[in-house]
Protein backbone atom coordinates (compact mmCIF):
# COMPACT_ATOMS: atom_id res chain seq x y z
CA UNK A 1 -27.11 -81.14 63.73
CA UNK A 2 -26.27 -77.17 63.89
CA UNK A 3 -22.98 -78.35 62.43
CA UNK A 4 -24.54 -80.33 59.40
CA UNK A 5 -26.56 -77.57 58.50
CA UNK A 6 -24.27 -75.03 58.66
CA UNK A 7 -22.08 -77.27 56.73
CA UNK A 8 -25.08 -78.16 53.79
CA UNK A 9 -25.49 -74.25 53.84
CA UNK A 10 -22.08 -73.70 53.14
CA UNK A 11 -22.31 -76.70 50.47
CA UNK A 12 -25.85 -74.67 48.83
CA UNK A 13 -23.88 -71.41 48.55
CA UNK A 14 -20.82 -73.35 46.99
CA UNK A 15 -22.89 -75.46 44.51
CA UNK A 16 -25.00 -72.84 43.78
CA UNK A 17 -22.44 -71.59 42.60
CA UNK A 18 -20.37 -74.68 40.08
CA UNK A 19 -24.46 -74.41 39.08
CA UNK A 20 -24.50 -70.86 37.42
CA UNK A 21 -20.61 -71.30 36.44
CA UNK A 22 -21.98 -74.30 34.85
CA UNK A 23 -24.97 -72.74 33.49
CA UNK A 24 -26.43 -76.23 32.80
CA UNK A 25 -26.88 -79.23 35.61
CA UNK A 26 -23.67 -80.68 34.05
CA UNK A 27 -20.68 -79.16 34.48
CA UNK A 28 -18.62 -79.27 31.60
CA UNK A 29 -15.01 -79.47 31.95
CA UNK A 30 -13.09 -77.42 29.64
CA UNK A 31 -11.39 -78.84 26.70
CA UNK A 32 -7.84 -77.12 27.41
CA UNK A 33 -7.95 -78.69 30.77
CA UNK A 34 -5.37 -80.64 31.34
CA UNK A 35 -6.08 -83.71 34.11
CA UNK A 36 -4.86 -83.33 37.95
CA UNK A 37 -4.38 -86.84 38.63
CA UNK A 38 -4.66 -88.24 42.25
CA UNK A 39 -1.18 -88.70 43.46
CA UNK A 40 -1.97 -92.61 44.17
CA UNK A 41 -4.18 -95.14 42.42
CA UNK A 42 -5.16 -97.01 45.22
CA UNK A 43 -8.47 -95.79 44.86
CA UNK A 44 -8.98 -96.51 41.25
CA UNK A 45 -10.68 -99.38 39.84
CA UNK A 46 -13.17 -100.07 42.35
CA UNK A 47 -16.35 -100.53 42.74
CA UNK A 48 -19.03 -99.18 44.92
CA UNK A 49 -18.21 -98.61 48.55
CA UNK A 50 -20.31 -99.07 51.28
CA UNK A 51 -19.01 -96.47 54.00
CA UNK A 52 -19.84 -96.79 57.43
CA UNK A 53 -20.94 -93.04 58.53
CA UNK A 54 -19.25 -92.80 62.16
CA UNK A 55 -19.24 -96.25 62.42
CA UNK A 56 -23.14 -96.46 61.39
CA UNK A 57 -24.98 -93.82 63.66
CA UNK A 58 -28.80 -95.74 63.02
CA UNK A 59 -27.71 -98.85 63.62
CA UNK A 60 -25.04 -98.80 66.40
CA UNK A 61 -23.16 -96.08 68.85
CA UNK A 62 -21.35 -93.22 66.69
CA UNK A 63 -17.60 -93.46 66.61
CA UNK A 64 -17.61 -96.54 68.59
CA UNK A 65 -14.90 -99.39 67.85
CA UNK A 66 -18.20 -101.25 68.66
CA UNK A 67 -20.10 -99.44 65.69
CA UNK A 68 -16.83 -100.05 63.69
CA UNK A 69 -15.94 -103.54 63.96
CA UNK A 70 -20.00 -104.02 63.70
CA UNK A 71 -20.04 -102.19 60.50
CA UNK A 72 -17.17 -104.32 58.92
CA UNK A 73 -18.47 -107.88 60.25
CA UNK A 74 -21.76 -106.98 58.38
CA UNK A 75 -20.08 -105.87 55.17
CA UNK A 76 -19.09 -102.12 55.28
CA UNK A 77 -16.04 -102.11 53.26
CA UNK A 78 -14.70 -97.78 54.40
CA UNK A 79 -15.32 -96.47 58.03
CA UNK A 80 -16.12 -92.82 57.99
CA UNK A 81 -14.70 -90.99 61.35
CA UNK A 82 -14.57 -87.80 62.96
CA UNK A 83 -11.32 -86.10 64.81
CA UNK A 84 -10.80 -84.08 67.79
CA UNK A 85 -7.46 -83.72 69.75
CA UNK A 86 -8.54 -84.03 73.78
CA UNK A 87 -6.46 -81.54 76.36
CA UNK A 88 -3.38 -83.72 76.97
CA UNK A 89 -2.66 -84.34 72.55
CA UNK A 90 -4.49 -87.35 72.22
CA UNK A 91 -6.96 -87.77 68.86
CA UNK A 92 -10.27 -89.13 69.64
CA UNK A 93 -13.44 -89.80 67.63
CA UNK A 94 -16.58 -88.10 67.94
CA UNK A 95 -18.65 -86.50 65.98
CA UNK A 96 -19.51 -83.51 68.15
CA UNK A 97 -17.33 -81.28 70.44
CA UNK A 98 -19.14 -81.85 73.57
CA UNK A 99 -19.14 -84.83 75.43
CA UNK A 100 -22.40 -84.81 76.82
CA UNK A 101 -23.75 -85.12 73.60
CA UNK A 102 -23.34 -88.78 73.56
CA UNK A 103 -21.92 -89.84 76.96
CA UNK A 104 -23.01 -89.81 80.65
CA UNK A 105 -20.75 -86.85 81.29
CA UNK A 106 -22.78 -84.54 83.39
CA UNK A 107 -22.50 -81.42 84.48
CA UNK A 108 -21.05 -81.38 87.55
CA UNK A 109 -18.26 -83.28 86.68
CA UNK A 110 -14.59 -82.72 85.42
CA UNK A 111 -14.80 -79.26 87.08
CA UNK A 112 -18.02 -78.46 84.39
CA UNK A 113 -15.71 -79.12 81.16
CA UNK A 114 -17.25 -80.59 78.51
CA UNK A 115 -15.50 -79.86 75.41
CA UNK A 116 -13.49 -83.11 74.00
CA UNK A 117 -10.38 -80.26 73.92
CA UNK A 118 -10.40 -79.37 77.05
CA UNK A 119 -10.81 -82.98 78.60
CA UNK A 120 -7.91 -85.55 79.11
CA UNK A 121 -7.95 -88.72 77.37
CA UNK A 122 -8.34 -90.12 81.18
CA UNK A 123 -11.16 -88.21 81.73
CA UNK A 124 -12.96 -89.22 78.54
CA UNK A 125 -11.88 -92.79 78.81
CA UNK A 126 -14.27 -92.83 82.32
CA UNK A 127 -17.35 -92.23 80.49
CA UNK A 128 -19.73 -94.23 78.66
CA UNK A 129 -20.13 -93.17 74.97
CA UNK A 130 -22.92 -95.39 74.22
CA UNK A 131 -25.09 -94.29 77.31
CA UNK A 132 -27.56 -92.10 75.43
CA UNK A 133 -27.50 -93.93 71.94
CA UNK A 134 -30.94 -95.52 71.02
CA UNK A 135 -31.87 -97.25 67.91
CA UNK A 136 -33.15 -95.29 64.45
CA UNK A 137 -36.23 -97.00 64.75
CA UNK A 138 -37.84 -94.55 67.61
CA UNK A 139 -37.80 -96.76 70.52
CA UNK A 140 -36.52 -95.07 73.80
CA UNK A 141 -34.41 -98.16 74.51
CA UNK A 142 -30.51 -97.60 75.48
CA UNK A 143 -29.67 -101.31 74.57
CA UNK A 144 -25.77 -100.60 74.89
CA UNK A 145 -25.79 -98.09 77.86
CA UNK A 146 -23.66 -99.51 81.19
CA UNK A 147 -21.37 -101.86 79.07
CA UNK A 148 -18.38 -98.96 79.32
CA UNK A 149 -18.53 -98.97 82.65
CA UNK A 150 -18.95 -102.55 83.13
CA UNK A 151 -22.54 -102.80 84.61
CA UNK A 152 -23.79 -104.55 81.72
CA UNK A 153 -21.73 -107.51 80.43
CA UNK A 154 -20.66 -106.47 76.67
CA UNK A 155 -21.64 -109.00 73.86
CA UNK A 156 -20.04 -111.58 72.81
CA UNK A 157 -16.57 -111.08 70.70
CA UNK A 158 -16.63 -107.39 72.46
CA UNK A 159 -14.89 -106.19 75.51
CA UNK A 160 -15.99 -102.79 77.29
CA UNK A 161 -13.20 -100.42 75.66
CA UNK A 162 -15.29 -101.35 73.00
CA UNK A 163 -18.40 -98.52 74.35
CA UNK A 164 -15.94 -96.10 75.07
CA UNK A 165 -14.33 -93.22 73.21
CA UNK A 166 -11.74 -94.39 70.67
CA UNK A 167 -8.37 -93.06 70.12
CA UNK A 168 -7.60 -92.94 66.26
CA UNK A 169 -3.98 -95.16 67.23
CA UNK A 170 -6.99 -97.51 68.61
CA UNK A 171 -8.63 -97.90 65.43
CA UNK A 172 -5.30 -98.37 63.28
CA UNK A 173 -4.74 -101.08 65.09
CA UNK A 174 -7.69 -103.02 64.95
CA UNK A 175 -8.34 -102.12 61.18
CA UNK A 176 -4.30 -102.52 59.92
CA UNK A 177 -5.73 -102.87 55.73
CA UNK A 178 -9.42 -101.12 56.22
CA UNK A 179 -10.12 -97.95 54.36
CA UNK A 180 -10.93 -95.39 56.44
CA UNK A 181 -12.10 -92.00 56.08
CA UNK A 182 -11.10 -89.44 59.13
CA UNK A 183 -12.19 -85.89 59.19
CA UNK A 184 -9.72 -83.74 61.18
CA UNK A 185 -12.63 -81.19 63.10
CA UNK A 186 -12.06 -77.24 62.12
CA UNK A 187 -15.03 -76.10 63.97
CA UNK A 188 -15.05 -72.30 66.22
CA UNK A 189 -12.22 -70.14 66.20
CA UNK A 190 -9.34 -72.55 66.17
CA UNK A 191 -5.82 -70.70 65.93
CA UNK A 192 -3.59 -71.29 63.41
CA UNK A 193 -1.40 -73.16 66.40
CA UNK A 194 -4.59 -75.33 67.54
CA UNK A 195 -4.36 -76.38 63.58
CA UNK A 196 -0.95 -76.73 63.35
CA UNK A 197 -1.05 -79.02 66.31
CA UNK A 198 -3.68 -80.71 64.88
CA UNK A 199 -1.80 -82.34 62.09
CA UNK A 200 1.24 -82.60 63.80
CA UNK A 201 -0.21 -84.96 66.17
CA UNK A 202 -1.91 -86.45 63.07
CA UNK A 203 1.50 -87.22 61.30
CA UNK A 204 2.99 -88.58 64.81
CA UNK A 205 0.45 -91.25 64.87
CA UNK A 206 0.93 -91.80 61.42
CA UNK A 207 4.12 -92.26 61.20
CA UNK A 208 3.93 -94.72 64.28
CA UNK A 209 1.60 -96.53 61.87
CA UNK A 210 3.65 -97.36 58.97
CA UNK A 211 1.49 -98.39 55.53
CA UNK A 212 -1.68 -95.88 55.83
CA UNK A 213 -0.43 -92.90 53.58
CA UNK A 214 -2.73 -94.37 51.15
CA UNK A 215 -5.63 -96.01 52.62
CA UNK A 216 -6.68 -93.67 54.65
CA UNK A 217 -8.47 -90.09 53.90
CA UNK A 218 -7.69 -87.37 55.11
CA UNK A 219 -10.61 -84.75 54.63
CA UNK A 220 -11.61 -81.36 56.52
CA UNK A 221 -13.88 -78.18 56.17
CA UNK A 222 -11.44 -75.79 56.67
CA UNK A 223 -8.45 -75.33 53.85
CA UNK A 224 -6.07 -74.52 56.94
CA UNK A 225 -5.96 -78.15 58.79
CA UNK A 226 -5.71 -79.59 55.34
CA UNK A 227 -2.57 -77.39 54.14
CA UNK A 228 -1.14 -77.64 58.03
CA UNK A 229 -1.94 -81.66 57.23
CA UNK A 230 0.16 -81.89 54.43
CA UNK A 231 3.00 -79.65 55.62
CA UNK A 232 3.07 -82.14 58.22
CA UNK A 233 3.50 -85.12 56.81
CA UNK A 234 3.99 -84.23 52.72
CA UNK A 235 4.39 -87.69 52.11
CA UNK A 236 0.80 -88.98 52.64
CA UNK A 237 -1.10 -89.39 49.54
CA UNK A 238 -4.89 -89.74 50.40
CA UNK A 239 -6.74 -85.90 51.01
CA UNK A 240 -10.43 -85.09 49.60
CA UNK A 241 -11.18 -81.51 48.94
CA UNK A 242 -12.20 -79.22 51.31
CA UNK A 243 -15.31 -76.71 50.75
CA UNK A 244 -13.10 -73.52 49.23
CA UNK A 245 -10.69 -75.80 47.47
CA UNK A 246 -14.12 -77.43 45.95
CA UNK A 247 -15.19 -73.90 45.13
CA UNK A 248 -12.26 -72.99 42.74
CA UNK A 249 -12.06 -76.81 41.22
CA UNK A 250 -15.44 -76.18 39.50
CA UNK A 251 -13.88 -73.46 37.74
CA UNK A 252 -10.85 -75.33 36.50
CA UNK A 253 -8.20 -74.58 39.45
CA UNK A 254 -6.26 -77.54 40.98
CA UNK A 255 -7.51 -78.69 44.90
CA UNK A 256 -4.10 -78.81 47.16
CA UNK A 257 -3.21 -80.60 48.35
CA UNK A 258 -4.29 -82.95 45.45
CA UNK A 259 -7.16 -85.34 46.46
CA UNK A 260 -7.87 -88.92 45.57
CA UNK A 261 -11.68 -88.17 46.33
CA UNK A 262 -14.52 -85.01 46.40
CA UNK A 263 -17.09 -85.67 49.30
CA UNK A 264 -20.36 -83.85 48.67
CA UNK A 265 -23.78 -83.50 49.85
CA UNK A 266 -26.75 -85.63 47.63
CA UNK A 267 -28.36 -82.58 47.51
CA UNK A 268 -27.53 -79.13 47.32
CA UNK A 269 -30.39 -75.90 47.22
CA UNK A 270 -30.61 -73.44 43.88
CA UNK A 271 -33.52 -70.37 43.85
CA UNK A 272 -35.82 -72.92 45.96
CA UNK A 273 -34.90 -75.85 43.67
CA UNK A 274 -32.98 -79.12 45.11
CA UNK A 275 -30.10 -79.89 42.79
CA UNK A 276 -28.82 -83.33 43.01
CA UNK A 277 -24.40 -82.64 43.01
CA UNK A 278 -23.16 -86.27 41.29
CA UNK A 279 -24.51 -85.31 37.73
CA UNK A 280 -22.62 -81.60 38.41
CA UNK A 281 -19.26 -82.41 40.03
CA UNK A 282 -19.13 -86.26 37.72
CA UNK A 283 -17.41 -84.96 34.95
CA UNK A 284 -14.64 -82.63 36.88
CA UNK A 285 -13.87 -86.08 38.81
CA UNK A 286 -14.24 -88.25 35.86
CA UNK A 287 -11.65 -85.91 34.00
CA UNK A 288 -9.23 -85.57 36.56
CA UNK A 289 -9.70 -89.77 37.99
CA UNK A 290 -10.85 -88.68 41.71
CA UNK A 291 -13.57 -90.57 43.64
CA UNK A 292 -17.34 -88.98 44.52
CA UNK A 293 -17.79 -89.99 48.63
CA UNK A 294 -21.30 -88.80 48.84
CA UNK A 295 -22.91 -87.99 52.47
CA UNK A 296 -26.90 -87.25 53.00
CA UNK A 297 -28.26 -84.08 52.97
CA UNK A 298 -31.18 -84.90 54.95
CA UNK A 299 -32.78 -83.15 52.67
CA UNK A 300 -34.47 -86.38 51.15
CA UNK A 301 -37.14 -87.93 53.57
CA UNK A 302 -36.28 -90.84 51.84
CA UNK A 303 -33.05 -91.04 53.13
CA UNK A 304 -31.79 -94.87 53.01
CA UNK A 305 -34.43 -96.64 51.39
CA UNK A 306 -33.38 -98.20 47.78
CA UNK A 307 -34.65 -95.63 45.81
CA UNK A 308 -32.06 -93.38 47.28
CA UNK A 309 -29.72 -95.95 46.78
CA UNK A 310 -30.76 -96.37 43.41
CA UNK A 311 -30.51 -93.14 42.34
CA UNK A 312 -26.56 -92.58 43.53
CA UNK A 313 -25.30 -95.65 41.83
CA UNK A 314 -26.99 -94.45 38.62
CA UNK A 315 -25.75 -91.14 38.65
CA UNK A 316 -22.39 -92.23 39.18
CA UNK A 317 -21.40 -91.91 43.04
CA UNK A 318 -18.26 -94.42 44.17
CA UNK A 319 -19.49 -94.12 47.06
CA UNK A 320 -22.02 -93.58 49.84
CA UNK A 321 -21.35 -92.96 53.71
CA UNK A 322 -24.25 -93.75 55.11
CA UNK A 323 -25.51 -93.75 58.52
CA UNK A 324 -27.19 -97.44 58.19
CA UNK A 325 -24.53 -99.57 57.08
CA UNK A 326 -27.63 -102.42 57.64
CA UNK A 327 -29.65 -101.07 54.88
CA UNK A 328 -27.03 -100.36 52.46
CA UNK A 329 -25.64 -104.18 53.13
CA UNK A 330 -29.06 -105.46 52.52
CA UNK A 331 -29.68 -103.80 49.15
CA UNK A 332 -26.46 -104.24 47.69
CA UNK A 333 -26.43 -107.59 48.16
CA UNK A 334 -29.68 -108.02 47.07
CA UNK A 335 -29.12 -106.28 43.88
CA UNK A 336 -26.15 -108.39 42.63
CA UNK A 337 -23.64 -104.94 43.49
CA UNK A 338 -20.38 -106.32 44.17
CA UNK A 339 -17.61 -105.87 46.78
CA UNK A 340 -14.64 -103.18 45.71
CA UNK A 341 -12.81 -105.57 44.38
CA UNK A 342 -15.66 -107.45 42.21
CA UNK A 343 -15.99 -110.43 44.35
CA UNK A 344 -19.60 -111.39 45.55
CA UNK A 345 -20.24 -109.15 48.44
CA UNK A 346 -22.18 -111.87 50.15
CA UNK A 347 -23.34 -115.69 49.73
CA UNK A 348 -26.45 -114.77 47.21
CA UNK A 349 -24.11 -112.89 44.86
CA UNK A 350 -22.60 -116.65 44.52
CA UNK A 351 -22.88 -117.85 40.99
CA UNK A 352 -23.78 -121.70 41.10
CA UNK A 353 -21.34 -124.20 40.33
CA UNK A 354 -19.14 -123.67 36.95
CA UNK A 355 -20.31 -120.13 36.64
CA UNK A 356 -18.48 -116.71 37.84
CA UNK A 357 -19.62 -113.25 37.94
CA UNK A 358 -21.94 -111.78 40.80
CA UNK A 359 -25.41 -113.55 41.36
CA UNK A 360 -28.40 -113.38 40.12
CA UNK A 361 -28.28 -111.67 36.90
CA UNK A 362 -24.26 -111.39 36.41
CA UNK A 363 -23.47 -115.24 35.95
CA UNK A 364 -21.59 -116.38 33.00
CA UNK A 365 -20.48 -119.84 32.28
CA UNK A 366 -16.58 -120.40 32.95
CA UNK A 367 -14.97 -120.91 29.92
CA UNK A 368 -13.88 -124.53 29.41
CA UNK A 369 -11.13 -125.91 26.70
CA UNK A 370 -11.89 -128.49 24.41
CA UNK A 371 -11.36 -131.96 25.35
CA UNK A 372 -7.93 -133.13 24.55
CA UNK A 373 -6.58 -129.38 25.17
CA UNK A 374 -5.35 -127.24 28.61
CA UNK A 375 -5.56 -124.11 29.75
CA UNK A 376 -8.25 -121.23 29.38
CA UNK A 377 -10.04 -120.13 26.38
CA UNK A 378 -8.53 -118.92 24.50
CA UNK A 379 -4.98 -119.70 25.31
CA UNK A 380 -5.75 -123.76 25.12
CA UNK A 381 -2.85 -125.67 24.20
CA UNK A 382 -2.69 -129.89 23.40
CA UNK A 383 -2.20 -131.89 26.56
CA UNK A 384 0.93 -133.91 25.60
CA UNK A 385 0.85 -136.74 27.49
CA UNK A 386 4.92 -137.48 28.62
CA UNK A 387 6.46 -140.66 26.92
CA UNK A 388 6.69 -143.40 29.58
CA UNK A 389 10.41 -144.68 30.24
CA UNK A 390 11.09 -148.13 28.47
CA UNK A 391 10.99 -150.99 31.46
CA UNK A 392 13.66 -153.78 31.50
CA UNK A 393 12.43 -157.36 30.01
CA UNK A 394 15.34 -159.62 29.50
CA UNK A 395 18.74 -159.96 29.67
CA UNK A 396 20.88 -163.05 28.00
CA UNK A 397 24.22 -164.07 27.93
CA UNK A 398 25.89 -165.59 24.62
CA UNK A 399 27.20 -168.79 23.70
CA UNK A 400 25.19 -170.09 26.85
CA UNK A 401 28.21 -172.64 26.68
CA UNK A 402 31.66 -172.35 25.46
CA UNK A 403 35.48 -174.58 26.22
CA UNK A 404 38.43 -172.48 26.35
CA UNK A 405 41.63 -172.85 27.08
CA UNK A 406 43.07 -171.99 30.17
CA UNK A 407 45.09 -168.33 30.10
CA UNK A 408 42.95 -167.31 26.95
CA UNK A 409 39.91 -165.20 26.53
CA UNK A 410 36.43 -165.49 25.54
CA UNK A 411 34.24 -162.50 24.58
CA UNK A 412 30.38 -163.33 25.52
CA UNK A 413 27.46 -161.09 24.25
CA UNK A 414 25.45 -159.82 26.97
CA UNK A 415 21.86 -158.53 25.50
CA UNK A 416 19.27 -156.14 27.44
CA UNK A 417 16.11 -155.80 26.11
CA UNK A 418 13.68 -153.49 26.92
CA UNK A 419 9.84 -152.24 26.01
CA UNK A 420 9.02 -149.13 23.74
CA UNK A 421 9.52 -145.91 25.86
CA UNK A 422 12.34 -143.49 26.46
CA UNK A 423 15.55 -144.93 26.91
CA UNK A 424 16.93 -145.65 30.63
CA UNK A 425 20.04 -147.06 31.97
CA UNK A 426 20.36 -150.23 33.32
CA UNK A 427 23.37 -151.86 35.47
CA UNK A 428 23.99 -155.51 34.51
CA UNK A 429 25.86 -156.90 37.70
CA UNK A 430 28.71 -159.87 36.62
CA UNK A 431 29.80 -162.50 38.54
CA UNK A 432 31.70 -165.68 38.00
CA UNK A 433 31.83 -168.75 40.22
CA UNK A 434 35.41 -170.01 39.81
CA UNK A 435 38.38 -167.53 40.91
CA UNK A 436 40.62 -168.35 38.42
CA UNK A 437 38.31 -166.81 35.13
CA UNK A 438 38.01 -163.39 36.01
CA UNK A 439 35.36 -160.37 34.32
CA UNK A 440 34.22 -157.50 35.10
CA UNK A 441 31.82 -156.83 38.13
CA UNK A 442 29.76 -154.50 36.09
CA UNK A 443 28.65 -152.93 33.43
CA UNK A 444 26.26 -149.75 32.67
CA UNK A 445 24.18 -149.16 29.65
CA UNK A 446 22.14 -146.59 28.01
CA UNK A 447 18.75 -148.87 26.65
CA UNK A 448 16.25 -147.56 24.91
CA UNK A 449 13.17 -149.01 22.79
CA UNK A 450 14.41 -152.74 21.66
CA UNK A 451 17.93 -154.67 22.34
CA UNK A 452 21.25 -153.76 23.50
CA UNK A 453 24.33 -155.67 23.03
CA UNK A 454 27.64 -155.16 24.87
CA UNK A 455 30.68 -157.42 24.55
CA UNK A 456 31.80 -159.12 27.87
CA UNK A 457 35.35 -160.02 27.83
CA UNK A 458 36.49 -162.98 30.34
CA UNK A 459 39.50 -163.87 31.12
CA UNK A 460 41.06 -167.40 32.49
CA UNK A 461 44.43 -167.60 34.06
CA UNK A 462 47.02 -170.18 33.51
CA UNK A 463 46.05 -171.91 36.18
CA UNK A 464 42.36 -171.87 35.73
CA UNK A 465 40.83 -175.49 36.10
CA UNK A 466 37.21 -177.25 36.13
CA UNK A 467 34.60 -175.20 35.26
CA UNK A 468 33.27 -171.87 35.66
CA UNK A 469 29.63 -170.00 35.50
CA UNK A 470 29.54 -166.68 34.27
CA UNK A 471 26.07 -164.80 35.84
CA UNK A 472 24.65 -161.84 34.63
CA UNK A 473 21.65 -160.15 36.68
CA UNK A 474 19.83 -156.90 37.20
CA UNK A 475 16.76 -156.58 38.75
CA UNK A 476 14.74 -159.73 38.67
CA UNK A 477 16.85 -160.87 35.26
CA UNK A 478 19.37 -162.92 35.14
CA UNK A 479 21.03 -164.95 32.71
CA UNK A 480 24.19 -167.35 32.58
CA UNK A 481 27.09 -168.56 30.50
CA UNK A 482 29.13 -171.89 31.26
CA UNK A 483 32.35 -172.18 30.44
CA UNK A 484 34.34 -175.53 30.36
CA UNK A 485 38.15 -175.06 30.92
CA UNK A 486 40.45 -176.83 28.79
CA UNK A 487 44.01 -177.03 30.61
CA UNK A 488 46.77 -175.12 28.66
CA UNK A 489 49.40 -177.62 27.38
CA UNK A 490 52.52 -178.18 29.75
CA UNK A 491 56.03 -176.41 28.44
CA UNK A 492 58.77 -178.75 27.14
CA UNK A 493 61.97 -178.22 29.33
C-alpha cells in the first residue's frame, strides 16, 4: 500500500502537471504533431478488456497461477502481473518485495531474509503464498491457506504449485496466446547492474518463449528497467510508458521505447480537486493509436461497483485492471459489452436464433438473400441449378433383317437415343454369333439430347454359311440384327 501511494503521488505531481500544460481538462494535442505510432497493431481494434489485477487480488490469492487461471475461466481476457528476480536469477510474481507479506514465511526462517531478492527460488517455492489471503468481503477466513503445502487437498482442476509463488516461465506456459501485462519492479535503490540484470533475465526467458514480443506488456516505474528492457531484447514490440516518459508525452515528446499502451491512475489530485486522467491523456493516445490500461486510485470509495465501471467505458478507457475480475465479468456481461474481439463475452450476450450482434440491445437480423438467389446481401447471385447429364433410353440396330452374300459387306445403322440433358458417352458393345461374319467389338459415342446414328460395317468371309445374329448392348439395351447368308457362287475351272 506504501508503494501505491507513493506511486498515485508521483502520478498527482505528474498529472498535475499535463493539467496546467493543458490549461483545460482536455489536453489538446498540437496540430503540427505528427503521430508516434505503436510499433505493432496487435493491440488495435479491440474492444474493452477486462484485466485481471495480479491475478484478481479481491477475489482470489495475488499473483497466484490459481488467481490466474481463475481469472481467465471466469472471463478475464489480460492478466496484470508483478516482477521480481529472487537471489539465484529466477523472475517471480508478487506484488510486494517481502515475502511475509503474503506467505507463511516467518521470521526465523531462511536465516531472517525476507526480501524476494535475496531468497532462492527453492526457498520461496517452500512457502505457501495463499496462507494469509482472505476474501474482499471482510471475513477472517483463509479458505486457500495449507493447499501449498499439501495439508489441504487443492480444488478440483488445481494442483498445489498452483498456491505457490509463480515463476513468469510458469505462466508462459500455461497462458501460450493470453495477454498479459508484467511490471518489471524498480523499487529502493536498485543499481544500474540490478536493472541491467533485470531485463537480461527478462529477454532470456523470452527468447526461450518464442511468439510473446507482442502480446505481452512490458511496463515499469522507473525509465531505467524500461531502456535496460529494450536494450535487451530490441526486438520486442509491446512497452507502456513509464511515469517520466508520461511526463514529457503530454507535452508533445515521443515515450521510448515506443509503447502500444499508457497505464494511468482513474484519478489523479489538482489544488484539492480529483481530476479524472482518461478525458486528459484520451486525445494524446487517440492521436498517436496507443491503448489507456487504467488501474484504481483508491481514491473512489466506489471502487468496482458499475458506476465506476460506467464511467471508464464512457470516457474512453480500453481498459480496466481491476482487482475483482468477478465484478467486472458480471457487469460486462450484463450490459451487452463484448469480448476483444466482438464476440458475446458470455451466453446472455447470445442473440436468438437468425440474429447476430451482442445480446440484449445489439441484435440485428442476419441478412438473408432473396429466394431463388445465394450468397449474402448484398453480393447475392442466381442459384443456377447444373444441367443434369442426358440418360441412355434405347439403342436399335437397322435393317433388323438383311441376306447377303457370303465374302461381301453389309453396313447396319446402330441408333442411341438418349433424354434431354448434357451430352455423355456411351459404349455400344458388338457381338455376332457366327465366326465367319465378323464386326467390330465396340464402338464409343459422344450422345447428347435426342438420337445418334453410327454406321456398323460387317463383314462375311467366303466361307461364311447359315446364319448369323448381330447384338448390340450397353447397359440394360440391347438390340439385334439377323443376317441370312447367301453362299457366294462356286468358280468355273
Amino acid at each position: 500500500m506504501i508503494l501505491k501511494k507513493l506511486v498515485l503521488a508521483t502520478m498527482t505531481t505528474l498529472l498535475a502537471m499535463m493539467f496546467v500544460t493543458a490549461g483545460a481538462a482536455s489536453a489538446a494535442v498540437p496540430s503540427d504533431r505528427d503521430p508516434i505510432p505503436p510499433p505493432t497493431d496487435y493491440w488495435q481494434d479491440k474492444g474493452f478488456i477486462l484485466m485481471a489485477h495480479q491475478g484478481g487480488e479481491w477475489d482470489f490469492p495475488p499473483n497466484t497461477l490459481f488467481a490466474y487461471k481463475s481469472a481467465m475461466n471466469l472471463g478475464a481476457d489480460m492478466i496484470d502481473m508483478d516482477a521480481y528476480v529472487t537471489a539465484d536469477g529466477h523472475i517471480v510474481l508478487s506484488h510486494d518485495l517481502d515475502a511475509r507479506k503474503n506467505s507463511d514465511l516467518t521470521d526465523d526462517m531462511f536465516g531472517g531474509k525476507h526480501d524476494i531478492t535475496d531468497l532462492t527460488l527453492a526457498q520461496l517455492k517452500t512457502l505457501d503464498f495463499a496462507y494469509k489471503w482472505s476474501p474482499h468481503d471482510g471475513s477472517s477466513t483463509t479458505p486457500w491457506r495449507g493447499v501449498a503445502t499439501g495439508d489441504v487437498p487443492p480444488p478440483t482442476g488445481f494442483a498445489p504449485n498452483d498456491f505457490k509463488i509463480p515463476t513468469f516461465d510458469e505462466v508462459l506456459d500455461a497462458f501460450p496466446d493470453t495477454p498479459i501485462n508484467i511490471e518489471l519492479k524498480q523499487v529502493g535503490a536498485l543499481s544500474q547492474e540490478d536493472i541491467d540484470n533485470t531485463a537480461a533475465t527478462m529477454a532470456g526467458i523470452l527468447a526461450a518463449h518464442p511468439g510473446h514480443d507482442e502480446n505481452v506488456i512490458i511496463n515499469s516505474f522507473g525509465q531505467e528497467m524500461l531502456d535496460a528492457m529494450h536494450l535487451a531484447r530490441p526486438e520486442h514490440k509491446s512497452y507502456s510508458g513509464s511515469q517520466d516518459a508520461s511526463l514529457a508525452y503530454i507535452n508533445g515528446q515521443p515515450i521510448t521505447p515506443t509503447p502500444v499502451a499508457i497505464e494511468p491512475p482513474d484519478y489523479f489530485k489538482l489544488s484539492g480537486n480529483w481530476l479524472r486522467t482518461v478525458p486528459i491523456l484520451k486525445p494524446w493516445t487517440d492521436h498517436d493509436g496507443y491503448q489507456l490500461y487504467v488501474w484504481g486510485s483508491d481514491h473512489d470509495l466506489a471502487q468496482d461497483t458499475d458506476p465506476f465501471y460506467a464511467k471508464l467505458i464512457e470516457e474512453g478507457a480500453d481498459s480496466y485492471n481491476t482487482p475483482s475480475p468477478i465484478t467486472l465479468a458480471a457487469y460486462l456481461c450484463n450490459n451487452g459489452i463484448a469480448s476483444p474481439d466482438g464476440s458475446p463475452r458470455c451466453p446472455a450476450q447470445v442473440c436468438p436464433e437468425g440474429q447476430t450482434g451482442i445480446a440484449p440491445d445489439n441484435c440485428v437480423d442476419i441478412p438473408v438473400c432473396p429466394e431463388g438467389t445465394e450468397g449474402t446481401p448484398p453480393d447475392c447471385t442466381p442459384i443456377v441449378t447444373p444441367e443434369p447429364f442426358a440418360k441412355l433410353r434405347k439403342i436399335t440396330l437397322s435393317p433388323k433383317k438383311a441376306t447377303v452374300k457370303a465374302g461381301k459387306k453389309k453396313v447396319l445403322q446402330l441408333a442411341v437415343s438418349v433424354g434431354a440433358g448434357k451430352p455423355i458417352s456411351v459404349t455400344v458393345n458388338l457381338k455376332s454369333s457366327n465366326g465367319k461374319v465378323k464386326v467390330q467389338r465396340k464402338v464409343k459415342l459422344t450422345v447428347g439430347s435426342g438420337k445418334t446414328v453410327k454406321k456398323i460395317t460387317v463383314n462375311l468371309t467366303r466361307k461364311a454359311r447359315g446364319k448369323a445374329k448381330i447384338t448390340a448392348s450397353s447397359g440394360k439395351f440391347r438390340a439385334a440384327s439377323n443376317i441370312k447368308v447367301k453362299p457366294a457362287k462356286k468358280e468355273r475351272r
